[in-house]
C-alpha atoms as a PDB file:
ATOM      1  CA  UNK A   1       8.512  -7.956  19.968  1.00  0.00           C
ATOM      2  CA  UNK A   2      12.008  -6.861  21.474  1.00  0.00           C
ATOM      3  CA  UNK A   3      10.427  -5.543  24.562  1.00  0.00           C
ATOM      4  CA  UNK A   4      10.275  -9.192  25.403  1.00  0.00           C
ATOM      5  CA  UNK A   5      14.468  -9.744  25.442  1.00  0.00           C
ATOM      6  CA  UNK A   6      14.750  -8.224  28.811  1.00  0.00           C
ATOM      7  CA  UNK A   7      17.899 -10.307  29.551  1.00  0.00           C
ATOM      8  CA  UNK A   8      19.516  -8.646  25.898  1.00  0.00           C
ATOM      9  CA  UNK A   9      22.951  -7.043  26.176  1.00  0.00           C
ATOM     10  CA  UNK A  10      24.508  -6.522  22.296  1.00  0.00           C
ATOM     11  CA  UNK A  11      21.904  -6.036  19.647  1.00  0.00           C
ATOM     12  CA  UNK A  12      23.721  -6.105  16.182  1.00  0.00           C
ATOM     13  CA  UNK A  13      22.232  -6.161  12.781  1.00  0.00           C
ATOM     14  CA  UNK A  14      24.731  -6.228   9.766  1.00  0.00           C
ATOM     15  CA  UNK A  15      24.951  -5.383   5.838  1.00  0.00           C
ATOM     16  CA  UNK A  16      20.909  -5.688   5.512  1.00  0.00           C
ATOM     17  CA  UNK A  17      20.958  -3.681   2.246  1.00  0.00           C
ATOM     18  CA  UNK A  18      18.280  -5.729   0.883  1.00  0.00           C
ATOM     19  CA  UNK A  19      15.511  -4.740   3.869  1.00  0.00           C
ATOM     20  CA  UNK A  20      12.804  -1.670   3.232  1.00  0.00           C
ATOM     21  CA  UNK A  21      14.067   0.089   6.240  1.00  0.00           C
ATOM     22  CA  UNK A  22      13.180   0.844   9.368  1.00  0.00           C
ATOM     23  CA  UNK A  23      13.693   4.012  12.020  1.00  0.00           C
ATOM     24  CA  UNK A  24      15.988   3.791  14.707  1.00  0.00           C
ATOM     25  CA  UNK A  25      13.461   5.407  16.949  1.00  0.00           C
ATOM     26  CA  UNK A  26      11.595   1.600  17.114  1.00  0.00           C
ATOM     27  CA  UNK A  27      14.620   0.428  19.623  1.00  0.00           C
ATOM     28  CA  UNK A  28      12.674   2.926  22.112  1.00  0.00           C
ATOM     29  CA  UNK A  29      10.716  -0.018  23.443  1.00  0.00           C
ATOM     30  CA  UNK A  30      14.184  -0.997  24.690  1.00  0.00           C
ATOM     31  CA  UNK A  31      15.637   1.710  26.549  1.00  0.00           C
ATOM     32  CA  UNK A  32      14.168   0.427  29.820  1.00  0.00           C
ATOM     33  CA  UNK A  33      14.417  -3.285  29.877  1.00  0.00           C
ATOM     34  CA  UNK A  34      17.311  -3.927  27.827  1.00  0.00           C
ATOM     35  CA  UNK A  35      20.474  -4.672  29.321  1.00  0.00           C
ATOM     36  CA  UNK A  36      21.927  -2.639  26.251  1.00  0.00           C
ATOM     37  CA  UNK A  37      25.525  -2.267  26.514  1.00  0.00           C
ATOM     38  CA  UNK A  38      26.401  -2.482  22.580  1.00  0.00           C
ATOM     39  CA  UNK A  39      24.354  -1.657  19.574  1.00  0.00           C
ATOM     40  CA  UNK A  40      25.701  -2.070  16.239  1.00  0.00           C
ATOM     41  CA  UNK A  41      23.650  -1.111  12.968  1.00  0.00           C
ATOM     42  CA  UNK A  42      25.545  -1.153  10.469  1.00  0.00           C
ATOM     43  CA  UNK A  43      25.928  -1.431   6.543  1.00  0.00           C
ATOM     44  CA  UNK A  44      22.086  -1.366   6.753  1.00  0.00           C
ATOM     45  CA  UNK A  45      21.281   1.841   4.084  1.00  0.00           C
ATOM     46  CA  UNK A  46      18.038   1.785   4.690  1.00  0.00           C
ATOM     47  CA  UNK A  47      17.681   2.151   8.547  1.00  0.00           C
ATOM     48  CA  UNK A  48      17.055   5.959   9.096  1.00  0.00           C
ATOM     49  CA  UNK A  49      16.586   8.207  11.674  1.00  0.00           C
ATOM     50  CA  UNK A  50      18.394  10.250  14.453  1.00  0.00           C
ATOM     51  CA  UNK A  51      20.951   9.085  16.819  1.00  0.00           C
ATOM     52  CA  UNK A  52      19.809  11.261  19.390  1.00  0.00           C
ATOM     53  CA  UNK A  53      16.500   9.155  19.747  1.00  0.00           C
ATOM     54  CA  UNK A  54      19.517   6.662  21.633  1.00  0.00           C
ATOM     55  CA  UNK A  55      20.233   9.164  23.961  1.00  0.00           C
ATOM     56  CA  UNK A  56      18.888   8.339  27.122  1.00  0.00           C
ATOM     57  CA  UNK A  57      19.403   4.294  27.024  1.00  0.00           C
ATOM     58  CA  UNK A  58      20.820   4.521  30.259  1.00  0.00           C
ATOM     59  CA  UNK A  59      23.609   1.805  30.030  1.00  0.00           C
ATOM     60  CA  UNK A  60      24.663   2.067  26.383  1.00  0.00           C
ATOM     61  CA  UNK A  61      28.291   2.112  26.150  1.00  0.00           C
ATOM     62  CA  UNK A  62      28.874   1.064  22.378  1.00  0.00           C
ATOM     63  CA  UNK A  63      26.714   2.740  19.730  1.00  0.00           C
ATOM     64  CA  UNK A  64      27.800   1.501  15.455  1.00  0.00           C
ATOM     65  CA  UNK A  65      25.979   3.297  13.312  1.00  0.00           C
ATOM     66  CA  UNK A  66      28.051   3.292   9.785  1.00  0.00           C
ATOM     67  CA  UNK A  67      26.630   3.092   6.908  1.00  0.00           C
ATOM     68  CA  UNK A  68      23.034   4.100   7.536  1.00  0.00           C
ATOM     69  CA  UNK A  69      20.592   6.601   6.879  1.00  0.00           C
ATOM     70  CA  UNK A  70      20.594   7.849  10.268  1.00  0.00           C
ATOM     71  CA  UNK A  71      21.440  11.744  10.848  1.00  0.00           C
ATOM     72  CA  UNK A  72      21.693  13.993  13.436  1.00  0.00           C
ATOM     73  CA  UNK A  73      23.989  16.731  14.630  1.00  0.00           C
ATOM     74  CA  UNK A  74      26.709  15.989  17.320  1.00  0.00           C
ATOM     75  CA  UNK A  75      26.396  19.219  18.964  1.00  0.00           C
ATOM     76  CA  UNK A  76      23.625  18.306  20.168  1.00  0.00           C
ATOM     77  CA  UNK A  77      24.739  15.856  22.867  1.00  0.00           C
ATOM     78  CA  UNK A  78      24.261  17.423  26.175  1.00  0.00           C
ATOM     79  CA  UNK A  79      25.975  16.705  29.704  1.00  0.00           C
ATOM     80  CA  UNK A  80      22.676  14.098  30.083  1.00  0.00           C
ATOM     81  CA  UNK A  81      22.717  12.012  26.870  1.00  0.00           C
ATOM     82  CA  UNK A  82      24.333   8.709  26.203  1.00  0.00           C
ATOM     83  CA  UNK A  83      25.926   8.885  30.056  1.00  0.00           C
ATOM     84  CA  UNK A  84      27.451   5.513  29.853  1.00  0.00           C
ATOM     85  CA  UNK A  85      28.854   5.479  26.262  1.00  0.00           C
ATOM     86  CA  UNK A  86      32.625   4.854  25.799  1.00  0.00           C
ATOM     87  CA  UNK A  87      32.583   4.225  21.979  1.00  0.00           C
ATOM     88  CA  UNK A  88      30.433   5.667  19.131  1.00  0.00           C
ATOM     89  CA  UNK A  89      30.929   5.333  15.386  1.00  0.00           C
ATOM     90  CA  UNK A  90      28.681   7.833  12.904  1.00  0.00           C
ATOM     91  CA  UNK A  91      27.438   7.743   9.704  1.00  0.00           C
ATOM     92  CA  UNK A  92      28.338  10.735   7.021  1.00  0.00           C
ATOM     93  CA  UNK A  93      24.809  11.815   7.505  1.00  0.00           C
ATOM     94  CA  UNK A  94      25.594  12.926  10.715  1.00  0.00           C
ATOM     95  CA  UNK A  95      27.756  16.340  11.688  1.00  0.00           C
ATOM     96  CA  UNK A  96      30.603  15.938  13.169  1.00  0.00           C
ATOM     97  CA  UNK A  97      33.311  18.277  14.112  1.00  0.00           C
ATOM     98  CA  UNK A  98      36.644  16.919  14.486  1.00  0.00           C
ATOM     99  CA  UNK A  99      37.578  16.337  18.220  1.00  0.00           C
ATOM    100  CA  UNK A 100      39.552  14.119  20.147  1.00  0.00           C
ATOM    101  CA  UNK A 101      36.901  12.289  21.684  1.00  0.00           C
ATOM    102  CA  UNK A 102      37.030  10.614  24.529  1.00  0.00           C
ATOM    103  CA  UNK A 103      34.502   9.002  27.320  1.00  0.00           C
ATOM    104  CA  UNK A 104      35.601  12.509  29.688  1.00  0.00           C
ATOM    105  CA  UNK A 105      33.282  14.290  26.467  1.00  0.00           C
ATOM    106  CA  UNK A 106      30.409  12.759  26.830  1.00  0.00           C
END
């Protein structure tokens, strides 16, 4: 269904609490023909998953994830993952270490 919105550039979907969920991994259809430059998920406790499966979206510069199930570790960015991003917000059920972050880290 959203590998049909080739022409998509923001895909946002707020304070769902009521939904049964989904995995963040489904947006893989995307990574290819979406024009992704923001996506915001967010207030949505019952979207799961790891942020890494984001990774490689090639033009993905803004990347909301608060308030989610999603989890992952932050160390595990490499020098090839998320090479466009300029902004990224994480859940609590992600690590973190605390860093200055800016675009030159990623």
């Amino acid at each position: 269904m959203l590998a049909g919105l080739p022409s998509l550039k923001e895909l946002s979907y707020f304070r769902n609490r009521s939904s049964t969920g989904g995995n963040v991994n489904s947006l893989r259809v995307l990574k290819d023909t979406l024009e992704n430059e923001k996506v915001a998920i967010e207030d949505c406790p019952n979207v799961q998953g790891n942020f890494m499966e984001l990774a490689d979206f090639p033009r993905l510069k803004e990347l909301h994830l608060m308030h989610t199930r999603m989890t992952g570790d932050i160390r595990d960015i490499g020098e090839r993952d998320f090479l466009a991003l300029e902004t990224l917000t994480l859940p609590s059920g992600v690590y973190t270490v605390e860093l200055a972050m800016s675009p030159a880290h990623f």
